[in-house]
N, C-alpha and C. Protein backbone atom coordinates (compact mmCIF):
# COMPACT_ATOMS: atom_id res chain seq x y z
N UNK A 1 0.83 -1.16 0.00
CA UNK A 1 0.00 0.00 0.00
C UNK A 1 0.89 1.24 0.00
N UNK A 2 0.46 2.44 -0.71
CA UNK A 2 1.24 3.34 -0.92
C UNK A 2 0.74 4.38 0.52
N UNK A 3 1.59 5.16 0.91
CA UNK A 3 1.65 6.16 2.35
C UNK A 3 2.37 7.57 1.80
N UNK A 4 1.89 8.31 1.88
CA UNK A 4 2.26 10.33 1.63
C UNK A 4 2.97 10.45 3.21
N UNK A 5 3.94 10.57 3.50
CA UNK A 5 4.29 11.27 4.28
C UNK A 5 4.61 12.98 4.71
N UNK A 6 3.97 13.70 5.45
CA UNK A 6 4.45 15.12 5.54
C UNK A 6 5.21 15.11 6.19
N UNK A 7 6.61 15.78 5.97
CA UNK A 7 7.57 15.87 7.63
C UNK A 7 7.88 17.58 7.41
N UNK A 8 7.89 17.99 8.57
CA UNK A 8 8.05 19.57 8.38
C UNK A 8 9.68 18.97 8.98
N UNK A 9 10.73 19.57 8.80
CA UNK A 9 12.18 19.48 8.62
C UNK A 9 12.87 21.15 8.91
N UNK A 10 14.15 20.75 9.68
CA UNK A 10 14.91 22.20 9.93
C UNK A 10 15.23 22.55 8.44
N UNK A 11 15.41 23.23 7.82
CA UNK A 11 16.24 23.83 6.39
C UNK A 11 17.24 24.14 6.53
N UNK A 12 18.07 23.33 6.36
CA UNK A 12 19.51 23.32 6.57
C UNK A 12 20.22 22.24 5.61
N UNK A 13 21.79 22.35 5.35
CA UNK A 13 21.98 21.41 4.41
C UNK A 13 22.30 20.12 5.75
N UNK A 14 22.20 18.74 4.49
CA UNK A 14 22.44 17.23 5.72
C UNK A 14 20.88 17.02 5.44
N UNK A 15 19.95 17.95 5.42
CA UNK A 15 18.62 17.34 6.58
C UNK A 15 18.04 16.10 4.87
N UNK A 16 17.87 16.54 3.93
CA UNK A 16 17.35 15.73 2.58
C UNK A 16 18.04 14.39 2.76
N UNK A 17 19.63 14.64 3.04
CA UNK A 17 20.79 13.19 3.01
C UNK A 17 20.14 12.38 4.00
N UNK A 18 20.06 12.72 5.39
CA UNK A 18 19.73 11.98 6.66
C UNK A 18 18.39 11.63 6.13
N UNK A 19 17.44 11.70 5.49
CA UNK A 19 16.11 11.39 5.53
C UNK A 19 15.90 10.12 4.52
N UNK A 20 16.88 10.62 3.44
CA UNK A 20 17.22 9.78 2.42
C UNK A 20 17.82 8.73 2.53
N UNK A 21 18.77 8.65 3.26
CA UNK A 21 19.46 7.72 4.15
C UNK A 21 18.98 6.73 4.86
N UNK A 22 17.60 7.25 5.52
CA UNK A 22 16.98 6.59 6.33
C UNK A 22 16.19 5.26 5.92
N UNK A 23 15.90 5.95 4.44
CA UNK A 23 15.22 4.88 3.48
C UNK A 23 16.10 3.97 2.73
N UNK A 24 17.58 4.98 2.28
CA UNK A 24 17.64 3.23 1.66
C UNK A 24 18.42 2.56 2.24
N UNK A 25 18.96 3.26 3.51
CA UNK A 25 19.80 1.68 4.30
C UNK A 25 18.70 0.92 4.77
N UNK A 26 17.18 1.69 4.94
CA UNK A 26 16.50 -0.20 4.86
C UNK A 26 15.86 -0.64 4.47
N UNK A 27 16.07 -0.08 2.96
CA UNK A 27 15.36 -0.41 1.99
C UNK A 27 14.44 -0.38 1.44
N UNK A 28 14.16 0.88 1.65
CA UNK A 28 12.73 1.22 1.63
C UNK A 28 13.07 2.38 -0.06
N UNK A 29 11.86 1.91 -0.50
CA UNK A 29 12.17 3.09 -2.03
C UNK A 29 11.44 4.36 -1.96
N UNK A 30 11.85 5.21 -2.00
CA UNK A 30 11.32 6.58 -2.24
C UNK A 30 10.57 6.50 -3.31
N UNK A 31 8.93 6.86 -3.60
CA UNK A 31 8.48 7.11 -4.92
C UNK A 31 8.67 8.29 -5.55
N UNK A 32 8.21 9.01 -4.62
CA UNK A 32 8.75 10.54 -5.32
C UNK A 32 8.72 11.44 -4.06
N UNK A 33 9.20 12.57 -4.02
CA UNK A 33 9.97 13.51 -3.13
C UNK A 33 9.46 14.99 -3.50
N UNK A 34 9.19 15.74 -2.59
CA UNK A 34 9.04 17.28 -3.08
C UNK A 34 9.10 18.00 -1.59
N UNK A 35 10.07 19.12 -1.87
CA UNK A 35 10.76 19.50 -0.80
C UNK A 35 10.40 21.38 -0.79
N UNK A 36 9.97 22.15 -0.23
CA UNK A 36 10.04 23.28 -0.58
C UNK A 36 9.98 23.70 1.08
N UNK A 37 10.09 25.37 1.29
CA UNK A 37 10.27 26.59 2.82
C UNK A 37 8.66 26.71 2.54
N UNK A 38 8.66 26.13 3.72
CA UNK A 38 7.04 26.62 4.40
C UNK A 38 7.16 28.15 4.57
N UNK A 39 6.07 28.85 5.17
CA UNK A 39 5.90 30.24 5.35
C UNK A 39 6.60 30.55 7.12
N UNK A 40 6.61 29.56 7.97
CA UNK A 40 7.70 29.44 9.27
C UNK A 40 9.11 29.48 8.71
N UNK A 41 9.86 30.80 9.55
CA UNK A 41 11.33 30.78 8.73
C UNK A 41 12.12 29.97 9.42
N UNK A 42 13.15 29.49 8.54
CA UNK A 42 13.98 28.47 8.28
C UNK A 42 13.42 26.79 8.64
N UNK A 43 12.10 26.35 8.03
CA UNK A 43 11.49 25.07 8.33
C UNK A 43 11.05 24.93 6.53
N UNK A 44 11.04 23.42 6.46
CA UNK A 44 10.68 23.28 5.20
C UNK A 44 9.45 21.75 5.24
N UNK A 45 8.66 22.32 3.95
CA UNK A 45 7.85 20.49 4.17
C UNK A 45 8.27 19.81 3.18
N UNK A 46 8.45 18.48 3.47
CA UNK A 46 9.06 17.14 2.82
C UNK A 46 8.09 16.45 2.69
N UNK A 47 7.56 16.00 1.36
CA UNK A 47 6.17 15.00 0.97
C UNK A 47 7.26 13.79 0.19
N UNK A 48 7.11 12.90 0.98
CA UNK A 48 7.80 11.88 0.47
C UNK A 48 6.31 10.64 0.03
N UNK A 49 6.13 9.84 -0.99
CA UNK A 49 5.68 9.05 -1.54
C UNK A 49 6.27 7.37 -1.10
N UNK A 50 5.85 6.51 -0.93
CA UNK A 50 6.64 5.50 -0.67
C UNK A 50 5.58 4.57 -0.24
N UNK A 51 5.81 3.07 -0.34
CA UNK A 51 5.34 1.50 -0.51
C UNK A 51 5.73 0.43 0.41
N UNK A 52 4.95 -0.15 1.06
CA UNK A 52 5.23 -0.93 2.01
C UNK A 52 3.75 -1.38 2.80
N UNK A 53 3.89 -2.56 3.65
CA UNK A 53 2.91 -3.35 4.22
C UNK A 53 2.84 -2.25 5.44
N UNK A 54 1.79 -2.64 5.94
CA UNK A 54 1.53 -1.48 7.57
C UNK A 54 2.71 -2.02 8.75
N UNK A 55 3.34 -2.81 8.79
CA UNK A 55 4.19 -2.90 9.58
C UNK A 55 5.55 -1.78 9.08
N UNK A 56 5.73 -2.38 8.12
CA UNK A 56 7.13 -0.88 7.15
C UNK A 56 6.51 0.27 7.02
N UNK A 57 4.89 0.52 7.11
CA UNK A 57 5.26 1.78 6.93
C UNK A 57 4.49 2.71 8.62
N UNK A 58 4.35 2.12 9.35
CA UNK A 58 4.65 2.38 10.97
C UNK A 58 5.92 2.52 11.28
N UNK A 59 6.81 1.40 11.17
CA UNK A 59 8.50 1.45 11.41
C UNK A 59 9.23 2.43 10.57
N UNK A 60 8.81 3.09 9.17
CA UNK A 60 8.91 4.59 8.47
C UNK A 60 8.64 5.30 9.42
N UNK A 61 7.49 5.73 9.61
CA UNK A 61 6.93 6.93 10.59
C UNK A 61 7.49 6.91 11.87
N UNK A 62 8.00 5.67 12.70
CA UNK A 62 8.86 5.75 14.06
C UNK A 62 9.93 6.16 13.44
N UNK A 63 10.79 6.02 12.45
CA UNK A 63 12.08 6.22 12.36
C UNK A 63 12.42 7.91 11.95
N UNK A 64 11.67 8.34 11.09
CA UNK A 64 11.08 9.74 10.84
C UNK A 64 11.26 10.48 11.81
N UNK A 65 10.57 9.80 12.83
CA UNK A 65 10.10 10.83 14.15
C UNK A 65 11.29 11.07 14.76
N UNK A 66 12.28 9.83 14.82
CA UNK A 66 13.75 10.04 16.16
C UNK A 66 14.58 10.98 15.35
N UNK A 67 14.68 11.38 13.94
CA UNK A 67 15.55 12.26 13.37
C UNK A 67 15.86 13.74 14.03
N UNK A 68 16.74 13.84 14.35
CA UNK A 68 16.85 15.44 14.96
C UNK A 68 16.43 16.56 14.23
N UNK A 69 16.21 16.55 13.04
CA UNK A 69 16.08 17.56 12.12
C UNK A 69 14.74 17.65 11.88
N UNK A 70 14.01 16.83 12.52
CA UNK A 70 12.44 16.84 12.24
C UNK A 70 11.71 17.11 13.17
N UNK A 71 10.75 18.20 12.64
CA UNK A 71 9.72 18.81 13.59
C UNK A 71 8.47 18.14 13.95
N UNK A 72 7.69 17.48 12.81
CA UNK A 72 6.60 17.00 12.88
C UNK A 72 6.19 16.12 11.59
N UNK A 73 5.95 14.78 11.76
CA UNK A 73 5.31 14.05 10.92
C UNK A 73 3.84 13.63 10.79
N UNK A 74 3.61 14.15 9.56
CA UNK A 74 1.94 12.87 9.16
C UNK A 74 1.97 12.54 8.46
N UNK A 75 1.15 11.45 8.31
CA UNK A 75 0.80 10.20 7.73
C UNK A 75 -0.98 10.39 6.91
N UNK A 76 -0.37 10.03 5.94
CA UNK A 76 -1.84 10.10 5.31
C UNK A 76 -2.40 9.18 4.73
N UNK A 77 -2.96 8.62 5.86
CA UNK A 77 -3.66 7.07 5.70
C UNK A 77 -4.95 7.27 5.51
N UNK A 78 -5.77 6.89 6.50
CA UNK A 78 -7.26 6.97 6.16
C UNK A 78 -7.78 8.10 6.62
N UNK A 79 -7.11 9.37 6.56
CA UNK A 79 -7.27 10.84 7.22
C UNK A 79 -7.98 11.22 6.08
N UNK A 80 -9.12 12.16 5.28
CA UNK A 80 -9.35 12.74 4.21
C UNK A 80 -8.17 13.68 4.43
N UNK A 81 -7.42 14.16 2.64
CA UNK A 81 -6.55 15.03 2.15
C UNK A 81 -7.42 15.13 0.97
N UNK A 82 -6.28 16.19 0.56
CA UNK A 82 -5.66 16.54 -0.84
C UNK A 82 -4.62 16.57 -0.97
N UNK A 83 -4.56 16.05 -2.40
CA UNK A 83 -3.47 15.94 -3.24
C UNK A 83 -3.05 16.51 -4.39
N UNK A 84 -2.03 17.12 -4.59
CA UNK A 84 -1.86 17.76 -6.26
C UNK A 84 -0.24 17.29 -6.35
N UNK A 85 -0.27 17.06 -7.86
CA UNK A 85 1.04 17.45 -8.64
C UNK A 85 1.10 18.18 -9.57
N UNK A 86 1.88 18.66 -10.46
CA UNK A 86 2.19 19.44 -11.44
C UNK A 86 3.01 18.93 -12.80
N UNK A 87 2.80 18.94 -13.85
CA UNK A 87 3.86 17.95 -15.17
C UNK A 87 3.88 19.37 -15.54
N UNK A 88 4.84 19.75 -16.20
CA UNK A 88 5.27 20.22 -17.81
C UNK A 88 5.78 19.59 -18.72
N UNK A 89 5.06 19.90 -19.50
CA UNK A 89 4.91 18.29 -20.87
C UNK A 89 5.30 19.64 -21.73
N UNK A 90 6.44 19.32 -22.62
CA UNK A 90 6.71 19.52 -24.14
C UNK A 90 6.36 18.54 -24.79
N UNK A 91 6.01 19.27 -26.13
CA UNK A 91 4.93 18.33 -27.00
C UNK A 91 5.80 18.69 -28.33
N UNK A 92 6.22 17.72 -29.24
CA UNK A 92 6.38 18.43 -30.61
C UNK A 92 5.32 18.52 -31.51
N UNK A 93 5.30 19.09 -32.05
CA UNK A 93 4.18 20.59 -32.82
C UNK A 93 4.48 20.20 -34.15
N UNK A 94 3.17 20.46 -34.87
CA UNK A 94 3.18 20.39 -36.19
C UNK A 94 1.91 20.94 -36.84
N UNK A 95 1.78 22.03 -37.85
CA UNK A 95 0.07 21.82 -38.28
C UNK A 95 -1.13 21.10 -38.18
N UNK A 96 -0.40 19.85 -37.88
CA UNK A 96 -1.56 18.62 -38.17
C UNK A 96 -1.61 18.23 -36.83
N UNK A 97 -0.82 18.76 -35.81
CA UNK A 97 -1.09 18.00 -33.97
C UNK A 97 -1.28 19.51 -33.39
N UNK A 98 -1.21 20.53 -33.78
CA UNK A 98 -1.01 22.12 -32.82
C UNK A 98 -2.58 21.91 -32.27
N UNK A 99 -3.85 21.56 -33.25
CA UNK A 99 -5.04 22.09 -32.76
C UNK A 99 -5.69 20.99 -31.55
N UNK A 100 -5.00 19.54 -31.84
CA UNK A 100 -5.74 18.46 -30.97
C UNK A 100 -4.53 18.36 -29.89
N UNK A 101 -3.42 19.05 -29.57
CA UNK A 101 -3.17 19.38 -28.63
C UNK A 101 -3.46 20.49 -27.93
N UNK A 102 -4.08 21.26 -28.47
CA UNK A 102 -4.56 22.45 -27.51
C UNK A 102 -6.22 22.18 -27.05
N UNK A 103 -6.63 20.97 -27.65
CA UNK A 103 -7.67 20.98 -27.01
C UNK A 103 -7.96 19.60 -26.03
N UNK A 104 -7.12 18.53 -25.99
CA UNK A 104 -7.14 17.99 -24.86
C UNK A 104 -6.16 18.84 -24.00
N UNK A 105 -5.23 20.01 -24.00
CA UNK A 105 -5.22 20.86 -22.88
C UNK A 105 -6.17 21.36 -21.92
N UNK A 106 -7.23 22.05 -23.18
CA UNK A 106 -8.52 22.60 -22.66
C UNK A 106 -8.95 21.88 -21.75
N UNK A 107 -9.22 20.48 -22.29
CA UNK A 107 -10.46 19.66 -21.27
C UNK A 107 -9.77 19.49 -20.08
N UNK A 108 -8.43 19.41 -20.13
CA UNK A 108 -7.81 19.05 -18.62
C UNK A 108 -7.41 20.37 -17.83
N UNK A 109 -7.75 21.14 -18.57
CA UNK A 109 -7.54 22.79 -17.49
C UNK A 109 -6.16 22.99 -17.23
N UNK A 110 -5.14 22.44 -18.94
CA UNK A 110 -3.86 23.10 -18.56
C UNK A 110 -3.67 24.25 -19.28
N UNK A 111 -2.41 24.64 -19.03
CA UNK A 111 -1.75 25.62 -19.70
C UNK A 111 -0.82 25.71 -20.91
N UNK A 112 -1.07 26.50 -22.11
CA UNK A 112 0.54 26.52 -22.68
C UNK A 112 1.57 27.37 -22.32
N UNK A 113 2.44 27.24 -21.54
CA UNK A 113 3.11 28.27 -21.09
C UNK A 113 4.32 28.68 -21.90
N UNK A 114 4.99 27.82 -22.99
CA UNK A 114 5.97 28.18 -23.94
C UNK A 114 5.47 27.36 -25.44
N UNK A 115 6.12 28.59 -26.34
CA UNK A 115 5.63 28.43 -27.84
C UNK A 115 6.49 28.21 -28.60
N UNK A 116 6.65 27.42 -29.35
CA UNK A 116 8.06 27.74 -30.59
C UNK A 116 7.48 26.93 -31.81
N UNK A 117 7.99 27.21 -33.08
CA UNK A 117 7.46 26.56 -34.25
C UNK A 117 7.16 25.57 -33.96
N UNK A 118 7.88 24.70 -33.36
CA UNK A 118 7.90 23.11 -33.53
C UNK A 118 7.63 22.94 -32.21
N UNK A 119 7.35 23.36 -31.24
CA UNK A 119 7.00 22.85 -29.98
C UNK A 119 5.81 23.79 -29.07
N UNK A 120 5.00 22.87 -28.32
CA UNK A 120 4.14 23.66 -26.75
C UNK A 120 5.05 22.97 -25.58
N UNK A 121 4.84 23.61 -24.57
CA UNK A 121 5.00 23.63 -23.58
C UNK A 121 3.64 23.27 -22.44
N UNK A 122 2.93 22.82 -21.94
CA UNK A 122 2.10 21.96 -21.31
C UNK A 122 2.55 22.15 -19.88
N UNK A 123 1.71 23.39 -19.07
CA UNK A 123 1.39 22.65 -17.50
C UNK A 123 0.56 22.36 -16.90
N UNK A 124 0.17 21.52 -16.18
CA UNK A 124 -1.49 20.64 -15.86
C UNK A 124 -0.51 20.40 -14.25
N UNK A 125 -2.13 20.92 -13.90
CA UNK A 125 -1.77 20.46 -12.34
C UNK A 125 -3.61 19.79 -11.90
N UNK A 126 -3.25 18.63 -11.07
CA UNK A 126 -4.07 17.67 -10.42
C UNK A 126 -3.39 16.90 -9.66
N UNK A 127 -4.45 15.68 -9.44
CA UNK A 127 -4.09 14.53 -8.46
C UNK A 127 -3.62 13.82 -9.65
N UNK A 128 -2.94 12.39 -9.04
CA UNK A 128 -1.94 12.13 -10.34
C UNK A 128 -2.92 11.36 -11.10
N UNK A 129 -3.96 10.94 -10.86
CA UNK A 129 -4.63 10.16 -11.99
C UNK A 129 -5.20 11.28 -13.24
N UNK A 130 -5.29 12.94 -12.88
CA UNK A 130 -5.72 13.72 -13.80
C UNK A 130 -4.13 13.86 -14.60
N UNK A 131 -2.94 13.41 -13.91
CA UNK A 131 -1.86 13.51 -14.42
C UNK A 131 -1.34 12.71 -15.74
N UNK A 132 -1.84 11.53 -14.70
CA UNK A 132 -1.47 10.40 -15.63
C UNK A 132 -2.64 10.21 -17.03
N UNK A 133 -3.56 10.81 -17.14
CA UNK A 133 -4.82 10.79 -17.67
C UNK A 133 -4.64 11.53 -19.01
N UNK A 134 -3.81 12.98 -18.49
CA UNK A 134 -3.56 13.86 -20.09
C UNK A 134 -2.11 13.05 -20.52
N UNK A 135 -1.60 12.84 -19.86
CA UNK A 135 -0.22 12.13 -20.69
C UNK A 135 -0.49 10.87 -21.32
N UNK A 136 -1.32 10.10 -20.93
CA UNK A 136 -2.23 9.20 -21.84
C UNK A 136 -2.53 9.42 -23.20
N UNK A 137 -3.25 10.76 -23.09
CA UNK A 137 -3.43 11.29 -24.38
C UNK A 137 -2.79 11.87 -25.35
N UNK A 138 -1.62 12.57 -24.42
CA UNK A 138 -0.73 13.58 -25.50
C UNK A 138 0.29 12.35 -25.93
N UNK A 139 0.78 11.49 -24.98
CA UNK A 139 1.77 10.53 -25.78
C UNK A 139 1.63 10.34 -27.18
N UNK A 140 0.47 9.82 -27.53
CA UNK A 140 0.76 9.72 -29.37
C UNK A 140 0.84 10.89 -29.62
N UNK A 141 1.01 11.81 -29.66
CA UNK A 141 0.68 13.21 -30.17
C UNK A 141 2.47 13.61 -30.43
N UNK A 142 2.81 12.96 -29.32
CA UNK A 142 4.40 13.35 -29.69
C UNK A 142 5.17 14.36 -28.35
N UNK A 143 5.49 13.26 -27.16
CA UNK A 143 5.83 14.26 -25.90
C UNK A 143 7.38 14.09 -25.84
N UNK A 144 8.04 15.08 -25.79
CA UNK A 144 9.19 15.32 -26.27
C UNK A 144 10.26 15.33 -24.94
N UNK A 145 9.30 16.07 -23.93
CA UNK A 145 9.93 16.02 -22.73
C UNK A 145 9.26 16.04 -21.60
N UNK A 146 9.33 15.73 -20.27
CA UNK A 146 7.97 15.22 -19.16
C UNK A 146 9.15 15.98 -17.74
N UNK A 147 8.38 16.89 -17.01
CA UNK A 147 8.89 16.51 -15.87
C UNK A 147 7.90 17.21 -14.71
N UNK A 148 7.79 15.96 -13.94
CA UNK A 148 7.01 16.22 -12.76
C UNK A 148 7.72 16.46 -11.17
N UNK A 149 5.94 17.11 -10.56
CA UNK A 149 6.62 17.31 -9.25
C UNK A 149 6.69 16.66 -8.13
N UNK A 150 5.94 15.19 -8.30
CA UNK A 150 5.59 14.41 -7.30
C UNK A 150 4.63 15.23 -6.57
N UNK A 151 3.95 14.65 -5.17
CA UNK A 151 2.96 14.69 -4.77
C UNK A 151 3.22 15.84 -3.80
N UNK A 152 2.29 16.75 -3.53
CA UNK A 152 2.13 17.36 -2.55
C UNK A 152 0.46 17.26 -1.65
N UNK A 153 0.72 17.51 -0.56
CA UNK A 153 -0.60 17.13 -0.24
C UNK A 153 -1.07 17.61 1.98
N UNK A 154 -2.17 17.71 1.93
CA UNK A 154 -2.35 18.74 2.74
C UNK A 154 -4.07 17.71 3.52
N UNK A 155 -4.12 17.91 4.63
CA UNK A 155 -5.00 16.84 5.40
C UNK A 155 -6.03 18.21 5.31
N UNK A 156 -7.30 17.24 4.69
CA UNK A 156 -8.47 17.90 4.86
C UNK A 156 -9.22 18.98 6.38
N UNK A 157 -9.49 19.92 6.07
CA UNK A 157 -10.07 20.53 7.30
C UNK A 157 -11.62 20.40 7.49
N UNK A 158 -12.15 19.57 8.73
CA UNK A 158 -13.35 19.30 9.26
C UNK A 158 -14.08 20.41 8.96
N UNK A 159 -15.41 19.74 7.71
CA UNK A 159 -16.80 21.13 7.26
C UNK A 159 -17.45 20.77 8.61
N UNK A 160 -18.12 22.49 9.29
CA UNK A 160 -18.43 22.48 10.11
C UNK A 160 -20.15 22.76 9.56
């Protein structure tokens, strides 16, 4: 079963290595990683992605926790969240693909953010199945270059 971890982290250099570290001396695989400075100065949040039975990924979250560099972990198990990622997809371009790539853009509510004869530029942000969903489509079309941000993600707040 797959587990989102949040860890809010000191911002400092070491703290990415030690965390990283943590996983693969035991073997545990990182799926994907996204690291950015919260709005608290000098703290950052770490959304790590990652796979394992509920025993590995309890013994994740204890090991998380003893790190000195870490402020606070969650777990996003059966908590309601949200989730988003972000792709920028280059597409190569041609008369005959410019118009049916700009319109499965449309339906997925992305952007073209760069133009050139022979190429778009493509950013779509969702949960990853809206991710994985337009790259489905643009693949035959001709995707030239892909890069995503992995998961970010944020625990739902109780409607009152």
């Amino acid at each position: 079963m797959k587990r989102i971890f949040s860890i809010i982290v000191e911002n400092e250099a070491g703290v990415l290595s030690r965390i990283a570290n943590l996983f693969s001396g035991r073997g545990y695989n990182i799926e994907s990683l996204n690291v950015a400075p919260i709005d608290e100065e000098n703290l950052s949040r770490m959304t790590i992605v990652t796979e394992g039975d509920e025993q590995i990924l309890e013994q994740i979250g204890k090991q998380l926790n003893k790190l000195i560099d870490v402020i606070k972990v969650t777990e996003f198990g059966d908590v309601p969240f949200v989730e988003r990622e972000m792709a920028l997809i280059k597409m190569h371009t041609d008369l005959g693909t410019r118009a049916e790539v700009l319109r499965v853009v449309d339906i997925f509510r992305g952007k073209i953010v760069d133009v050139s004869p022979d190429s778009y530029t493509v950013e779509v942000t969702g949960d990853s199945n809206k991710i994985d969903a337009i790259l489905n489509l643009l693949h035959p079309l001709g995707i030239k270059e892909l890069a995503r941000t992995g998961k970010v993600a944020m625990i739902r707040e109780n409607k009152k």
